[in-house]
Protein backbone atom coordinates (compact mmCIF):
# COMPACT_ATOMS: atom_id res chain seq x y z
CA UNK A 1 84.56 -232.36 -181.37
CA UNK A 2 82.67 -234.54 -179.19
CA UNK A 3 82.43 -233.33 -176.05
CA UNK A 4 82.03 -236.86 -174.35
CA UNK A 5 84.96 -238.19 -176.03
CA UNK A 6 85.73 -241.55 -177.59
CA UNK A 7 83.49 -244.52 -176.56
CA UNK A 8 84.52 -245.41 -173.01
CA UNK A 9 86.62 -242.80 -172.46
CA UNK A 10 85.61 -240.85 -169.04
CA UNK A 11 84.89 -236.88 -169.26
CA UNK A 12 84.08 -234.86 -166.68
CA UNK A 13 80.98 -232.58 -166.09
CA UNK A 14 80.87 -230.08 -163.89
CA UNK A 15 79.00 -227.49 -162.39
CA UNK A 16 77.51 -225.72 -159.40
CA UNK A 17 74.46 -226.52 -157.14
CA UNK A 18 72.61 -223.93 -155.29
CA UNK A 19 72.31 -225.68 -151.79
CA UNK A 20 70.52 -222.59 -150.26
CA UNK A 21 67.34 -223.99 -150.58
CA UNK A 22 65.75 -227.20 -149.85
CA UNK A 23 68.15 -227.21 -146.72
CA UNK A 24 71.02 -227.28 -148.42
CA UNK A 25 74.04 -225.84 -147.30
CA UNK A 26 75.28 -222.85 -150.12
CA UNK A 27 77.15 -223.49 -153.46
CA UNK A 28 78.93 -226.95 -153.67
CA UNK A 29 80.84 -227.70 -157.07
CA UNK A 30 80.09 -231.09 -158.76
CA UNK A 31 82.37 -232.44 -160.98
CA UNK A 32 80.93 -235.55 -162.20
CA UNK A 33 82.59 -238.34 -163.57
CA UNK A 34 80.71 -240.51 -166.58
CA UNK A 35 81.60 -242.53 -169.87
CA UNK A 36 80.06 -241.13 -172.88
CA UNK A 37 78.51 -244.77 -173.21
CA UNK A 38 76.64 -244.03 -169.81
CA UNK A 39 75.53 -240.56 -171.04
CA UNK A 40 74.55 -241.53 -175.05
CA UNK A 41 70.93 -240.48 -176.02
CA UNK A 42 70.87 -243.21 -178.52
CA UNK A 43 68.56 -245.88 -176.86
CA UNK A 44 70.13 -249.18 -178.79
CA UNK A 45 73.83 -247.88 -176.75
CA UNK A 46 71.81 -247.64 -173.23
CA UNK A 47 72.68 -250.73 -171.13
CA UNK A 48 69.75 -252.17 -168.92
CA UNK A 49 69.98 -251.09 -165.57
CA UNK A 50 71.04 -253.47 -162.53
CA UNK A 51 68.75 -253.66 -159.78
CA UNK A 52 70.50 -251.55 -157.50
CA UNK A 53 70.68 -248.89 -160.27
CA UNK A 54 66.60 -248.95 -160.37
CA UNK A 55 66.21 -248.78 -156.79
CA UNK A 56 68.05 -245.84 -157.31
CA UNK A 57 66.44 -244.24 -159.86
CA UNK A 58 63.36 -244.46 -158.20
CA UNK A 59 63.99 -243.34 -154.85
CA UNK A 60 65.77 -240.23 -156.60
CA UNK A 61 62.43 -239.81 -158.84
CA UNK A 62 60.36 -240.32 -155.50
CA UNK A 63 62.70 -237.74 -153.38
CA UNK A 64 62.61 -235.04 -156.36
CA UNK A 65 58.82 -235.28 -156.29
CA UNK A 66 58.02 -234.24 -152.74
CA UNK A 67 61.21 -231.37 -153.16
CA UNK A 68 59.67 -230.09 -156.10
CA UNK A 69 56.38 -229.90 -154.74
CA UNK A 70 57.47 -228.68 -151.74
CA UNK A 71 60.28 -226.12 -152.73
CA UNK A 72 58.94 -225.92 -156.39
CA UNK A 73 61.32 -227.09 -159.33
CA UNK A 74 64.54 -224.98 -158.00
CA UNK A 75 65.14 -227.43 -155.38
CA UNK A 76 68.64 -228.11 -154.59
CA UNK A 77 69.19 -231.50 -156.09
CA UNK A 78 72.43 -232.34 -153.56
CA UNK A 79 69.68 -232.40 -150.37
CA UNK A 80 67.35 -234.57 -153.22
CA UNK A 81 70.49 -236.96 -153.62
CA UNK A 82 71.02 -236.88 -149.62
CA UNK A 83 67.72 -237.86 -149.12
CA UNK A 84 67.41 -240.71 -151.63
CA UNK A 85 70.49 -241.88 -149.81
CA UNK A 86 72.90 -241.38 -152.59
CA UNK A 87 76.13 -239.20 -153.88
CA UNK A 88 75.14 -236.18 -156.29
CA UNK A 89 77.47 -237.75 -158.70
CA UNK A 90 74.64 -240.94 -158.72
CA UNK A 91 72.03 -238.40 -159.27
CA UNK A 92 73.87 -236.66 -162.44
CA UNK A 93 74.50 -240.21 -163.85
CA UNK A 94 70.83 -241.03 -163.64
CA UNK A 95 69.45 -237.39 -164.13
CA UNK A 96 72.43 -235.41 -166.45
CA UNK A 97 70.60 -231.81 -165.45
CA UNK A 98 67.30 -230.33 -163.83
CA UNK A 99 65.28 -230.51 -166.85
CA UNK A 100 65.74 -234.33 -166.87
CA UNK A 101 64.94 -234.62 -163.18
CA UNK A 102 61.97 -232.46 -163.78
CA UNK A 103 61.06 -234.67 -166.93
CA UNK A 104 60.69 -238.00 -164.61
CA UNK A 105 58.71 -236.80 -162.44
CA UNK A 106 56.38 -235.13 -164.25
CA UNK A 107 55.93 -238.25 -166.41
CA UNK A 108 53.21 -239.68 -164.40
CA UNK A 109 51.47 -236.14 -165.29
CA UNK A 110 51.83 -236.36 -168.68
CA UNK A 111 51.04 -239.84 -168.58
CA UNK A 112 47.47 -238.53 -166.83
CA UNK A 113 46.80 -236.49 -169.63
CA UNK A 114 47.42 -238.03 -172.45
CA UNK A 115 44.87 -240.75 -170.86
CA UNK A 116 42.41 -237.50 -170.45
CA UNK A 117 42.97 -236.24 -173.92
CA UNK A 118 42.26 -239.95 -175.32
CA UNK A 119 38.95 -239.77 -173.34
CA UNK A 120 37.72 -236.21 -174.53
CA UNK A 121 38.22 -236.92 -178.18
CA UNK A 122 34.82 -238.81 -177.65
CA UNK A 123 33.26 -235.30 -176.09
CA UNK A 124 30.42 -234.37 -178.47
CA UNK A 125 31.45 -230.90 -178.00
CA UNK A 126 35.08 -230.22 -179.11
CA UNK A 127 35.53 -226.79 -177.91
CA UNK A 128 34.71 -227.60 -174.55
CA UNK A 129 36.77 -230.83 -174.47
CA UNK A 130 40.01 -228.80 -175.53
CA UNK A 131 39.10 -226.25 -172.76
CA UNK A 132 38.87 -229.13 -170.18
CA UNK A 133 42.12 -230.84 -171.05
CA UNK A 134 44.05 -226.72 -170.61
CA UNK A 135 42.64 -226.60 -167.58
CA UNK A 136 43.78 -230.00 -166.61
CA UNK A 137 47.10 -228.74 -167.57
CA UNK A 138 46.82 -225.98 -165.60
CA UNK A 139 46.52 -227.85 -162.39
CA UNK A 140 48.96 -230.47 -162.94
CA UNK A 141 51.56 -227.83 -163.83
CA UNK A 142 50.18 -225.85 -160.24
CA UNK A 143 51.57 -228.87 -158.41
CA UNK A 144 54.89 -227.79 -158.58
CA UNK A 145 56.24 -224.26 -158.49
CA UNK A 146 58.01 -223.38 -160.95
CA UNK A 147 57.38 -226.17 -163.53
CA UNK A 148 55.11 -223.62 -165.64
CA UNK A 149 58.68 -221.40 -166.45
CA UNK A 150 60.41 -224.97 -167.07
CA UNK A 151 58.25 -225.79 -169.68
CA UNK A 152 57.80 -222.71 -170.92
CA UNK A 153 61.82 -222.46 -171.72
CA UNK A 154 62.21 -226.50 -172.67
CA UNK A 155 60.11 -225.25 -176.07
CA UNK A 156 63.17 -223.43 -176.95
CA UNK A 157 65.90 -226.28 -176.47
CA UNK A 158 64.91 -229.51 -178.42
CA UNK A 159 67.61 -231.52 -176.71
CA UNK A 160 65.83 -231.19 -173.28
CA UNK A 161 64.26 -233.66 -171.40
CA UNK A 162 61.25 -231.93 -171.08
CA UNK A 163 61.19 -231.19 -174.72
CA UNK A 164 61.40 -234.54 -175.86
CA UNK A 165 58.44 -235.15 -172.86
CA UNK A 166 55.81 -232.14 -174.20
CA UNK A 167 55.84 -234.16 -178.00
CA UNK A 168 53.44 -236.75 -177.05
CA UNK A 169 51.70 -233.45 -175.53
CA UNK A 170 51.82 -231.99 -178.92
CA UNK A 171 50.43 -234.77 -180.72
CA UNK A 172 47.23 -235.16 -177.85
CA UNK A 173 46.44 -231.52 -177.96
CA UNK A 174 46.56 -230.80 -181.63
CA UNK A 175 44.18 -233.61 -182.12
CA UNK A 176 41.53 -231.81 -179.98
CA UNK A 177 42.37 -228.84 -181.18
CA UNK A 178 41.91 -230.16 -184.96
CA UNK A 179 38.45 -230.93 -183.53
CA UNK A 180 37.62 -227.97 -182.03
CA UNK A 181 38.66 -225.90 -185.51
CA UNK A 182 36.93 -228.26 -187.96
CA UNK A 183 33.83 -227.35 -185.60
CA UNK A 184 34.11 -223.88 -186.32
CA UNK A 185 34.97 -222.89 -182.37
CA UNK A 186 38.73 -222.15 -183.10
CA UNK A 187 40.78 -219.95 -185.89
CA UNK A 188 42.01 -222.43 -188.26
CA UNK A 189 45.52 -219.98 -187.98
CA UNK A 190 45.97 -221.69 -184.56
CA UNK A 191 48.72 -223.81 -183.71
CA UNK A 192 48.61 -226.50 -180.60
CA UNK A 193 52.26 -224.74 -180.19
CA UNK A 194 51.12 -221.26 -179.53
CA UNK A 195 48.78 -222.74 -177.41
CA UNK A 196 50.45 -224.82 -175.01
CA UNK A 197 53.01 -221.96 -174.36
CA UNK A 198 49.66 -219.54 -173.31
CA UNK A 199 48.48 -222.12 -171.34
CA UNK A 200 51.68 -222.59 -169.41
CA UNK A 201 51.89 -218.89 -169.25
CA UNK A 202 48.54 -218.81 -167.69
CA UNK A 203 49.70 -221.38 -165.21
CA UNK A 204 52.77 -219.01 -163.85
CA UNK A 205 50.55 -215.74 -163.88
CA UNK A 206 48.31 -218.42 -161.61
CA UNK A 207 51.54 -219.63 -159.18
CA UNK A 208 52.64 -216.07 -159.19
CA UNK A 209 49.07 -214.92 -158.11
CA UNK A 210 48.05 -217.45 -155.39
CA UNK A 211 45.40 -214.86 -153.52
CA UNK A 212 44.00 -214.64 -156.87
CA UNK A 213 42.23 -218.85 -157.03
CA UNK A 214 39.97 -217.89 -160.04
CA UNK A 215 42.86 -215.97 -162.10
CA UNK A 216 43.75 -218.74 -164.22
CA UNK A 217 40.20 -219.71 -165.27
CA UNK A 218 39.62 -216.35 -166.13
CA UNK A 219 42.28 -215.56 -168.56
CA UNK A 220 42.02 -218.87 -169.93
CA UNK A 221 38.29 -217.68 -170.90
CA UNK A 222 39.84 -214.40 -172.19
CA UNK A 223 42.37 -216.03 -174.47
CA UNK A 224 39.65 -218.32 -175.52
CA UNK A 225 37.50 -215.96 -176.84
CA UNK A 226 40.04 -214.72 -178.96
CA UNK A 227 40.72 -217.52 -180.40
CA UNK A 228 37.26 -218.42 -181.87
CA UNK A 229 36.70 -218.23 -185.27
């Protein structure tokens, strides 16, 4: 069954916020109260939002930004809430979990790079113009702690926000990459997949490594070289 329920009819979600961090103030339960019309995926059922409810969503988006790059992605999302000036029952009916959160904020990354991988398609040299854009994904992934491990586990749940964000990343990166193979400078056995999940692997060895700057350069060289044909 359902778990939302008929159209209309409120359900509850609950669950349990780590306050510890961020300033918070220990475990606080949430039990959140939505309609499964507020909470559909189905884009044609979302209503537009009132301009109250986008001043909202945007001082929650702007709040989560400086937490997570302050306090990396584990952030307690009650003090993000507190400090956008709303209830945490506000936040859940904007943002339904972390991975959402996480998702609109780092849309104005992915936004970046998908501009960047546009660009480098023109690169006369398609192996370096696929090593470029991993790097850029590197750093933009550096800017928040713990964002590398997010990503890393959204591969395995298709329902996630940041899931359904990494498929335009897909679709960027395989096209250099289909460059960089048809020049002969990567494996054809290669997937953009694989890839991405070294590269963000490469970017928590990095965060988990900070008196080590040139550690993510370096084994993104080493994996390169094993990938050339």
């Amino acid at each position: 069954m359902d778990p939302s329920g008929p159209p209309g009819v409120p359900f509850v979600r609950g669950g349990i916020l780590d306050g510890s961090r961020y300033g918070g103030r220990g475990q606080v339960d949430v039990m959140v109260v939505a309609t499964s019309q507020e909470t559909a995926e189905d884009p044609a059922t979302v209503r537009p939002m009132r301009a109250d409810a986008r001043r909202n969503h945007a001082r929650l988006v702007a709040e989560a930004r400086a937490a997570f790059a302050a306090y990396g992605a584990d952030a307690s999302l009650e003090d993000v809430a507190r400090r956008a000036g709303v209830g945490i029952g506000t936040l859940y009916r904007h943002f339904p979990n972390r991975h959402a959160l996480l998702g609109a904020v780092f849309a104005d990354a992915v936004s970046d790079l998908l501009a960047r991988a546009r660009e480098l398609l023109d690169d006369p040299q398609p192996c370096t113009a696929l090593v470029t854009w991993l790097r850029a994904i590197i750093t933009h992934a550096g800017e928040y702690r713990g964002l590398s491990r997010a990503l890393m586990s959204a591969t395995r749940d298709d329902a996630s926000a940041l899931a359904r964000c990494s498929g335009p990343m897909h679709e960027a990166g395989s096209a250099l990459l289909a460059r960089a193979q048809s020049a002969g400078a990567v494996r054809p056995d290669v997937s953009i997949g694989d890839l991405l999940q070294l590269t963000n692997a490469i970017a928590l060895a990095a965060e988990e490594t900070p008196e080590e700057p040139e550690l993510a350069d370096r084994l993104l060289t080493l994996t390169l070289r094993g990938l050339k044909a």
